[in-house]
C-alpha atoms as a PDB file:
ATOM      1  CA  UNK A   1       0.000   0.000   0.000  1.00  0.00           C
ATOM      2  CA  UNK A   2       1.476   3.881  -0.587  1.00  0.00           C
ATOM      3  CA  UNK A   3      -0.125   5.826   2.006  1.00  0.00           C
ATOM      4  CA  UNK A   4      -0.131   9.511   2.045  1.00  0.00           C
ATOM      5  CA  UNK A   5      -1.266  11.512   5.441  1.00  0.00           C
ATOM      6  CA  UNK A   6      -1.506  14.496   6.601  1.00  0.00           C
ATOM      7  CA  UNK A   7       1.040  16.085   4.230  1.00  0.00           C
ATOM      8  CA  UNK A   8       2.063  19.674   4.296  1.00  0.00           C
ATOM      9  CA  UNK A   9       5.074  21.101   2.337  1.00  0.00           C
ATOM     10  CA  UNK A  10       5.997  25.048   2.428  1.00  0.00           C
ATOM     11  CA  UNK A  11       8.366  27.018   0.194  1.00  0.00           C
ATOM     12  CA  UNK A  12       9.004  29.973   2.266  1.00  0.00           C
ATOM     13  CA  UNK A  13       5.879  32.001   2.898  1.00  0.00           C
ATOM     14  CA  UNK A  14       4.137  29.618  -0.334  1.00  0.00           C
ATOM     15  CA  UNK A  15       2.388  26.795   0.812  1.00  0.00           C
ATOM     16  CA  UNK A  16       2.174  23.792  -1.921  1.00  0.00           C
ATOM     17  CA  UNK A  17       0.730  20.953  -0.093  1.00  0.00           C
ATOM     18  CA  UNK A  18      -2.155  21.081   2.557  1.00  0.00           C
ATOM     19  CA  UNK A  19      -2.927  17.833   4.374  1.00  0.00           C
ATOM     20  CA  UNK A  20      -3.299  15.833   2.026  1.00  0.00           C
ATOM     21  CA  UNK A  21      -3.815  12.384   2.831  1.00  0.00           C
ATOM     22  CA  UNK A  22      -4.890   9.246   0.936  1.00  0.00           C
ATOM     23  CA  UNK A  23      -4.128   5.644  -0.166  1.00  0.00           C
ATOM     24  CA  UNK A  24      -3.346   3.703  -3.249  1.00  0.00           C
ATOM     25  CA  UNK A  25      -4.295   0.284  -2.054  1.00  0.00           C
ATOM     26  CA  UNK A  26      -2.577  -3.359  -3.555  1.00  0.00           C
ATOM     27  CA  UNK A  27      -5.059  -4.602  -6.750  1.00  0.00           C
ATOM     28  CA  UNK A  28      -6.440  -1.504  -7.720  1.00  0.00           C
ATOM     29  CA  UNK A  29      -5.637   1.380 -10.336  1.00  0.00           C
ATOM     30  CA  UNK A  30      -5.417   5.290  -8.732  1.00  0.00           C
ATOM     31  CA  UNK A  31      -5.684   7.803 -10.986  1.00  0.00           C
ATOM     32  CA  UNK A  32      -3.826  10.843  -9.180  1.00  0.00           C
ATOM     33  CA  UNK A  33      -5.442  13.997 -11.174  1.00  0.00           C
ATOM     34  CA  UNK A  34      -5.426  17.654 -11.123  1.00  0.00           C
ATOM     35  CA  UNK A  35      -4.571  20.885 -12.806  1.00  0.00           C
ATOM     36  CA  UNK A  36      -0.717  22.039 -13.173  1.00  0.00           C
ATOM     37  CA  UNK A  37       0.369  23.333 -10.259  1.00  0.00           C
ATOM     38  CA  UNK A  38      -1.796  21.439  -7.974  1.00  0.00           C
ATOM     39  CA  UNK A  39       0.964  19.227  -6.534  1.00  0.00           C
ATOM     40  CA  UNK A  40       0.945  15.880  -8.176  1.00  0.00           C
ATOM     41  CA  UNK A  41       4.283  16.689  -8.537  1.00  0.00           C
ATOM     42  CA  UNK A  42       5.522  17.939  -5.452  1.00  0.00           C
ATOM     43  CA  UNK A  43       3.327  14.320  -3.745  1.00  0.00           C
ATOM     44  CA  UNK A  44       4.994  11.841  -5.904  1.00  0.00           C
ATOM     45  CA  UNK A  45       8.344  13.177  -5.132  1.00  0.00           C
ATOM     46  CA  UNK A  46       7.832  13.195  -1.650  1.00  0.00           C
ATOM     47  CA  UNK A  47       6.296   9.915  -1.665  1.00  0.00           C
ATOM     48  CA  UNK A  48       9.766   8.387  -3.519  1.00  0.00           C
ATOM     49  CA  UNK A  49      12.304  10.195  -0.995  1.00  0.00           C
ATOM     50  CA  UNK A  50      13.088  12.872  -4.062  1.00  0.00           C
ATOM     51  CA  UNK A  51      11.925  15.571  -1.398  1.00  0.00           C
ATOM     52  CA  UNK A  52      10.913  16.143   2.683  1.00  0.00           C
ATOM     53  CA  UNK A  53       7.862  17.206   3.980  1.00  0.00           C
ATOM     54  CA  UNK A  54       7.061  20.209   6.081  1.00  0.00           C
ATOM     55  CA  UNK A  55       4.995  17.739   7.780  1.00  0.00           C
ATOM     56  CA  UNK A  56       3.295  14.189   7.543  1.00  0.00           C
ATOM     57  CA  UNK A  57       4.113  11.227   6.159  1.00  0.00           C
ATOM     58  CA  UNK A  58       4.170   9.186   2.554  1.00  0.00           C
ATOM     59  CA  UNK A  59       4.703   5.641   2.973  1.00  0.00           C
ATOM     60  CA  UNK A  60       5.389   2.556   0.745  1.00  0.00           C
ATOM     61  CA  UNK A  61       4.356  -0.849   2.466  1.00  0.00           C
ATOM     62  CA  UNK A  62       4.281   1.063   6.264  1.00  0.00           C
ATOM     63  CA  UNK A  63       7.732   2.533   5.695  1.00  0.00           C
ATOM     64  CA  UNK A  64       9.607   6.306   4.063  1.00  0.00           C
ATOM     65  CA  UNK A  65      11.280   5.474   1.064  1.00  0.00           C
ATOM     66  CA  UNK A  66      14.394   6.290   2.174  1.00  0.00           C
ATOM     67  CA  UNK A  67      14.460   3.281   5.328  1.00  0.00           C
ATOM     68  CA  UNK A  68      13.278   0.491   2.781  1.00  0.00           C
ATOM     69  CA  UNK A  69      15.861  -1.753   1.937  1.00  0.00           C
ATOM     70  CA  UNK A  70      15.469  -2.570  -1.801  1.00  0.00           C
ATOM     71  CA  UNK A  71      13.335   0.449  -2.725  1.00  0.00           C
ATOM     72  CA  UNK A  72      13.653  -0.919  -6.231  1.00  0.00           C
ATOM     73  CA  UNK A  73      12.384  -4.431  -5.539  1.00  0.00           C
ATOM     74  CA  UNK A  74       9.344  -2.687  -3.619  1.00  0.00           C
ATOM     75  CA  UNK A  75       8.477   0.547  -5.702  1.00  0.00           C
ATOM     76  CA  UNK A  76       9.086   1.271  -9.622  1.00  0.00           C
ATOM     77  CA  UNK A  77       8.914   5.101 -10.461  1.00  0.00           C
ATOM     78  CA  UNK A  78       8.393   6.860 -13.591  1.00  0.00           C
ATOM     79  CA  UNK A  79       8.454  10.468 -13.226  1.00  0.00           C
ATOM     80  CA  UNK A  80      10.606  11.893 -16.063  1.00  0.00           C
ATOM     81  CA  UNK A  81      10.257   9.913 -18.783  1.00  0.00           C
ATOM     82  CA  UNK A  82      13.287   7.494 -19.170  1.00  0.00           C
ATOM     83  CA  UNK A  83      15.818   9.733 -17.384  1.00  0.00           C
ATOM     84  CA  UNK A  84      18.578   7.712 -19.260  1.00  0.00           C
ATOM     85  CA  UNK A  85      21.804  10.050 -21.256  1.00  0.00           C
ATOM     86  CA  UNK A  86      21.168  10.365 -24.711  1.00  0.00           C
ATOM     87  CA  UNK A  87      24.521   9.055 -25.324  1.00  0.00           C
ATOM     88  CA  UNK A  88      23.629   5.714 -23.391  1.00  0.00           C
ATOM     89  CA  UNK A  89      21.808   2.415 -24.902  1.00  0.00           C
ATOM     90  CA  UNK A  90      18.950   1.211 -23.602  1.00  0.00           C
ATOM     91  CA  UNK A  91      20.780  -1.959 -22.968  1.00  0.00           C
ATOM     92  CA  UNK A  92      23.598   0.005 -21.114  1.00  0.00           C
ATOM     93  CA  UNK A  93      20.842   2.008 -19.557  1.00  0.00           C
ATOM     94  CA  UNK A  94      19.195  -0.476 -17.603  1.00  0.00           C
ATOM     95  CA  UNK A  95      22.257  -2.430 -16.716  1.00  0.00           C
ATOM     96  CA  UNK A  96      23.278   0.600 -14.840  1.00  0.00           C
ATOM     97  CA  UNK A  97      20.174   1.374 -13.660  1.00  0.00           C
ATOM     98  CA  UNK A  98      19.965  -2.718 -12.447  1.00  0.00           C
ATOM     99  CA  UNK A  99      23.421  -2.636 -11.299  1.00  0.00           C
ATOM    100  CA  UNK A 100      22.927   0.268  -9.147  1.00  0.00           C
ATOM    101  CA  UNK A 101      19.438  -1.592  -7.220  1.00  0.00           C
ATOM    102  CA  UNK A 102      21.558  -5.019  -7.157  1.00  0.00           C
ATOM    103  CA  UNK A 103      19.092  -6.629  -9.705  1.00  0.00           C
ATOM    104  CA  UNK A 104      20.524  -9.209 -11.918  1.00  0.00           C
ATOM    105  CA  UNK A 105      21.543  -8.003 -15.285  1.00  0.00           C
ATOM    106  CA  UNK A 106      19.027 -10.747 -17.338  1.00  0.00           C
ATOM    107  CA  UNK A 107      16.438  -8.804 -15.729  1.00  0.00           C
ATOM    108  CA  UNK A 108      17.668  -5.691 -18.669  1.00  0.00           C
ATOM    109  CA  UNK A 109      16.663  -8.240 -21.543  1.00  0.00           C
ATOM    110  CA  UNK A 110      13.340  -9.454 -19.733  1.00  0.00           C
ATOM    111  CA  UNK A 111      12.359  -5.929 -19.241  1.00  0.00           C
ATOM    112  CA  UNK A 112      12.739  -4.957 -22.993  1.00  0.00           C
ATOM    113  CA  UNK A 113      11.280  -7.582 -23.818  1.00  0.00           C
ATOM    114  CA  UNK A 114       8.771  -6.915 -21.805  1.00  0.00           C
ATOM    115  CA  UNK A 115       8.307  -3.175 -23.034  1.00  0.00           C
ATOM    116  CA  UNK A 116       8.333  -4.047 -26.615  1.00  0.00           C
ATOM    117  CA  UNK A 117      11.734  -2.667 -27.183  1.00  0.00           C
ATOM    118  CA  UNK A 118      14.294  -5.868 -27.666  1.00  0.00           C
ATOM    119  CA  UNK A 119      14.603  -4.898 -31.092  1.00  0.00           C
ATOM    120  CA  UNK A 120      16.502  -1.584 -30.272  1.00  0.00           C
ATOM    121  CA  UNK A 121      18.161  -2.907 -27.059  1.00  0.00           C
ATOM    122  CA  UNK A 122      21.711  -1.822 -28.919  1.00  0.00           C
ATOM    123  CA  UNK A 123      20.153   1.921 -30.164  1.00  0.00           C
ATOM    124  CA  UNK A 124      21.424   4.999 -28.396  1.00  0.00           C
ATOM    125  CA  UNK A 125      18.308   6.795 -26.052  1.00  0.00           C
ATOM    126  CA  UNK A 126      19.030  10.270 -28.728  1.00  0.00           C
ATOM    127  CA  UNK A 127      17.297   8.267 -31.435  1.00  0.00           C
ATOM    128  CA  UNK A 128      14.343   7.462 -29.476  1.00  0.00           C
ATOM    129  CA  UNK A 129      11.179   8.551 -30.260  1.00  0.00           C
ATOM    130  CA  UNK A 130       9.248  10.272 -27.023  1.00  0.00           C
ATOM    131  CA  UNK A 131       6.846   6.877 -27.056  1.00  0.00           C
ATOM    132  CA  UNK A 132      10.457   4.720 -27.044  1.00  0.00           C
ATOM    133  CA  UNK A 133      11.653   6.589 -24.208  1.00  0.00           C
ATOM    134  CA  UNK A 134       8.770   5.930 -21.997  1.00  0.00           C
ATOM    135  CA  UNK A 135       8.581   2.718 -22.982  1.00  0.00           C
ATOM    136  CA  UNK A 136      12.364   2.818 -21.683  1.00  0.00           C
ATOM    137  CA  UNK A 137      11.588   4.547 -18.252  1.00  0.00           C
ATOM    138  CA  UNK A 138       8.745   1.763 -17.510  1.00  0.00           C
ATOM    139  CA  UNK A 139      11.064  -0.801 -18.308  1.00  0.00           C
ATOM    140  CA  UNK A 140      13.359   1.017 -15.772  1.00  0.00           C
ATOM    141  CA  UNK A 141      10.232   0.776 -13.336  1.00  0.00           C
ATOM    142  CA  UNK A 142       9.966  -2.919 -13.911  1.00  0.00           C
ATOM    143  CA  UNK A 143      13.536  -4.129 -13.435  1.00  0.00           C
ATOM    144  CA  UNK A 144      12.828  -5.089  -9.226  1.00  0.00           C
ATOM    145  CA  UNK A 145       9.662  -6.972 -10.515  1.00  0.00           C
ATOM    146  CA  UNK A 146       8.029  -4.476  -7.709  1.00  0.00           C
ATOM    147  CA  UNK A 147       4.892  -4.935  -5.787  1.00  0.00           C
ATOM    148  CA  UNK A 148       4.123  -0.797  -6.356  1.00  0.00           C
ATOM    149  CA  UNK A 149       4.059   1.443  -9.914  1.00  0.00           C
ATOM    150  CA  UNK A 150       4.610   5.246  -9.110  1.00  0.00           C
ATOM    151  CA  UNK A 151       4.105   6.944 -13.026  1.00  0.00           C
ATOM    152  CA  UNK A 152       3.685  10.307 -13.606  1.00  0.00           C
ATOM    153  CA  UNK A 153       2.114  10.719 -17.378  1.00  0.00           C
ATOM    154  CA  UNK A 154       2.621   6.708 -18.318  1.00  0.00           C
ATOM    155  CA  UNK A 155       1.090   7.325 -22.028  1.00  0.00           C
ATOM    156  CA  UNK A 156       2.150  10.627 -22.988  1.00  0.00           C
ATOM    157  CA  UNK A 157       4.139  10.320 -26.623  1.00  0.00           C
ATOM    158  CA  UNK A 158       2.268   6.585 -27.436  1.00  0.00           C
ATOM    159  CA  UNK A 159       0.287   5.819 -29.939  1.00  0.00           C
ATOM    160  CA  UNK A 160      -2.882   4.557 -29.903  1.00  0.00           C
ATOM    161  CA  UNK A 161      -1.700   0.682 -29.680  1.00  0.00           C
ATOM    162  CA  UNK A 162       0.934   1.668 -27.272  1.00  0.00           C
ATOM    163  CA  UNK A 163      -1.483   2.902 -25.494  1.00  0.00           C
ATOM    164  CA  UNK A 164      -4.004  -0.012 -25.302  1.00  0.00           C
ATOM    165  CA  UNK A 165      -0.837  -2.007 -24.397  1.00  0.00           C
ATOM    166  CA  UNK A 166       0.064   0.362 -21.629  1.00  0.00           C
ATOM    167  CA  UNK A 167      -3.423  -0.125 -20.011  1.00  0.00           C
ATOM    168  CA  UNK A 168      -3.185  -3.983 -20.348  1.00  0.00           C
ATOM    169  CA  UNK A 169       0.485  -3.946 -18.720  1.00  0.00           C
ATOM    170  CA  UNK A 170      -0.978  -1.824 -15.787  1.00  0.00           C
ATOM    171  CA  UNK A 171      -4.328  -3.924 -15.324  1.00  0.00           C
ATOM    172  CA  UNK A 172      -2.429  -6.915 -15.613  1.00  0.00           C
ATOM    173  CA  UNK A 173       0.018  -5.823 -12.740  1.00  0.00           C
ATOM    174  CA  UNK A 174      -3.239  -4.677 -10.380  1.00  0.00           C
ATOM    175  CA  UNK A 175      -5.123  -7.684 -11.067  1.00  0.00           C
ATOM    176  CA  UNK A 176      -1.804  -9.693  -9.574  1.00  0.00           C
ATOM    177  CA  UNK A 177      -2.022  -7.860  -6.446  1.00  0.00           C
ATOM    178  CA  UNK A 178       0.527  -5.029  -7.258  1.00  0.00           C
ATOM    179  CA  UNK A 179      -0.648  -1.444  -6.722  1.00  0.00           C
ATOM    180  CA  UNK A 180      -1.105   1.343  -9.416  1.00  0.00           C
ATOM    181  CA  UNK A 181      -0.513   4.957  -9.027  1.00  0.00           C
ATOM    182  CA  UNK A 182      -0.512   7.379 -12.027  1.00  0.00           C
ATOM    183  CA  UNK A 183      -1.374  10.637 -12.807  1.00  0.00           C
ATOM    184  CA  UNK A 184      -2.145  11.510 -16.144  1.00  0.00           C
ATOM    185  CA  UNK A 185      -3.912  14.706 -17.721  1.00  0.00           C
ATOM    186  CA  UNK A 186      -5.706  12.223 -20.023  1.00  0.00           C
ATOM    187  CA  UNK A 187      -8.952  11.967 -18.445  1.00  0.00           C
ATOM    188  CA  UNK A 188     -10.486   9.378 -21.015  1.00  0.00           C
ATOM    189  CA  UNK A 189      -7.552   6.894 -20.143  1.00  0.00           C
ATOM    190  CA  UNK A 190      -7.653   7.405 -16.261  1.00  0.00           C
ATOM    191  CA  UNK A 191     -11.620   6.382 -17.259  1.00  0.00           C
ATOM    192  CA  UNK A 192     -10.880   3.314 -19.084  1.00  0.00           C
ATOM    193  CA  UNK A 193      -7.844   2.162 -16.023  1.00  0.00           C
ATOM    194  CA  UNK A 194      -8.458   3.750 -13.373  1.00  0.00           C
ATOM    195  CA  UNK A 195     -10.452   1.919 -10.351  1.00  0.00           C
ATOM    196  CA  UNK A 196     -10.177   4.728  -7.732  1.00  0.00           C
ATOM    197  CA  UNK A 197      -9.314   8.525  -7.736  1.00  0.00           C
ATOM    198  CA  UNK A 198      -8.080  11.138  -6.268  1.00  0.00           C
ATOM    199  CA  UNK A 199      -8.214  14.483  -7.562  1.00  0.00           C
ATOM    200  CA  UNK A 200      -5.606  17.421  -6.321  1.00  0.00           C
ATOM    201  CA  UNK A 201      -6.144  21.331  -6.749  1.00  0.00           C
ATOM    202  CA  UNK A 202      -4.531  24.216  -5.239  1.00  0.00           C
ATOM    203  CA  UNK A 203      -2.461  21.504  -3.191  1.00  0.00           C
ATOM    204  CA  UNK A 204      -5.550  20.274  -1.461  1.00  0.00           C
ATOM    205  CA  UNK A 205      -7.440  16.892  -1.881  1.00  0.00           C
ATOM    206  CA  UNK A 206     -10.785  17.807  -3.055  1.00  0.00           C
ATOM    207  CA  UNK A 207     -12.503  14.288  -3.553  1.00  0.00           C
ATOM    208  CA  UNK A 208     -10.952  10.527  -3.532  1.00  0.00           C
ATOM    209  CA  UNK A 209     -12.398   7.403  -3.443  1.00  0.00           C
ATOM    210  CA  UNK A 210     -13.794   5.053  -6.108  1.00  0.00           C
ATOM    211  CA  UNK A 211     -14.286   6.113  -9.436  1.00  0.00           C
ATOM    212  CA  UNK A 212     -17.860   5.792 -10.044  1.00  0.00           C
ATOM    213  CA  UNK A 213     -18.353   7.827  -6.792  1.00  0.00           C
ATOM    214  CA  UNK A 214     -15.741  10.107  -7.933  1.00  0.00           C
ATOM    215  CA  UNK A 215     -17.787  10.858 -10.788  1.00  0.00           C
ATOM    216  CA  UNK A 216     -21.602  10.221  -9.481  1.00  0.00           C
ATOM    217  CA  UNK A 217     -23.830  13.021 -10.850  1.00  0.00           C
ATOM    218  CA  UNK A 218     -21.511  13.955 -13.710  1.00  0.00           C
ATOM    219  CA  UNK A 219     -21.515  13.039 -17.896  1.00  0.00           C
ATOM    220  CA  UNK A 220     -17.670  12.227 -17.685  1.00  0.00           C
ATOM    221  CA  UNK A 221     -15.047  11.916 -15.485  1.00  0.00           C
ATOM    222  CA  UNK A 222     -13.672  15.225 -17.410  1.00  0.00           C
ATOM    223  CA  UNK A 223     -16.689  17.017 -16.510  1.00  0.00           C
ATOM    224  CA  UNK A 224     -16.123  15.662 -12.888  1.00  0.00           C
ATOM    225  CA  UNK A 225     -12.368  17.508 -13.116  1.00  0.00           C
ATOM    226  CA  UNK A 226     -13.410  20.503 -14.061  1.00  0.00           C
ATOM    227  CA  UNK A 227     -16.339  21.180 -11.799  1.00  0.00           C
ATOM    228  CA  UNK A 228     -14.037  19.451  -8.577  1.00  0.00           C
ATOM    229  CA  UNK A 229     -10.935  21.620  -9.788  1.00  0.00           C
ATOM    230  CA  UNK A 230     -12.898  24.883 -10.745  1.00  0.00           C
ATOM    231  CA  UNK A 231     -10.670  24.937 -13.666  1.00  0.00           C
ATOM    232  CA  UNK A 232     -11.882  26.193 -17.153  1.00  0.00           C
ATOM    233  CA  UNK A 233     -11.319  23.781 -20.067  1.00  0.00           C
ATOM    234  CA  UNK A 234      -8.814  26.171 -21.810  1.00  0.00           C
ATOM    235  CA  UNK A 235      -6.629  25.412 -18.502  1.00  0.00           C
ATOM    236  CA  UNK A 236      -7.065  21.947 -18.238  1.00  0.00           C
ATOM    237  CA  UNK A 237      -3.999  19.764 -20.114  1.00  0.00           C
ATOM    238  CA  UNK A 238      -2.231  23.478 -20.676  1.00  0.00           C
END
């Protein structure tokens, strides 16, 4: 389980998070959603040790990110695309990347396989496409064979297949008993995956829980964002 509570983080006089607490529980999908700005951000990097609180607490499995032992074997993250050097293989990528989490190196060729990208194991990350490279970072994700999925904007730069194949990988992994948290500012996807939500604006959680309560009373789960959010649709994906 990742379990977020009560957390506040201040820049200075700014505040950017304001207790905000919630869960992304083990079998289920969590759509994390909400304007720019809002804090997705700022909660996922918290949440992976990338940052400290002003106060609360983000926990994978009961414990900070930075005390578990093999974060990689418990928690995959995607929050930058592939994060790999341009100059580096994809191969070379994620045997550094396993190398560095103490993951066997067959694990690289399993991954790519796994990611649809065996075929350009040997290609430098400059000639990848923006689809390729996240492709790359979720193979990244997958090297620990972890029981969590942190992804910040999973599809962005796939095609349609890629796509449908991203929502099967991430079904697939929930329906194991692996937990799911993404945020994505595509709200029909987060529709078609997503099993609970929570929804984020001015750093405050302003409705979680299940996504057909999420969206009770609206059309879509877009016009559920925008009326949650107070956001305008020339803001929304901006």
């Amino acid at each position: 389980m990742l379990q977020i509570d009560s957390l506040c983080k201040r820049h200075g006089p700014r505040t950017v998070l304001s207790d905000v607490t919630f869960q992304a529980r083990p079998g289920r999908v969590t759509g994390f959603l909400g304007p720019n700005g809002a804090g997705k951000s700022s909660t996922l990097r918290i949440l992976l040790g990338l940052d400290r609180p002003s106060s609360g607490t983000a926990l994978v499995g009961g414990r900070p990110y930075r005390s578990l032992r093999e974060p990689s074997r418990t928690v995959g993250a995607m929050l930058d695309g592939s994060g790999a050097h341009r100059s580096r293989t994809a191969y070379g990528h994620l045997a550094w990347v396993a190398r560095a989490g103490g993951i066997p190196r067959r694990r690289v060729g399993e991954v790519l396989a796994q990611v649809g990208l065996a075929d350009a194991a040997r290609t430098r990350v400059g000639r990848f496409s923006l689809g390729m490279g996240q492709r790359l970072g979720l193979a990244a994700a997958l090297l620990g064979e972890p029981a969590a999925l942190v992804l910040d904007e999973p599809v962005n730069g796939l095609d349609p297949e890629g796509i449908r194949w991203m929502r099967g990988l991430l079904r697939g992994h929930a329906e194991a008993g692996g937990t799911v948290l993404l945020s994505s500012h595509l709200m029909s996807e987060v529709a078609e995956i997503a099993d609970d939500l929570v929804v984020i604006a001015g750093g405050r959680i302003v409705a979680a829980g299940p996504l057909d309560r999420v969206t009770s009373g609206y059309a879509t789960l877009e016009d559920a964002f925008f009326a949650l959010t107070g956001t305008g649709r020339t803001e929304h994906g901006r």
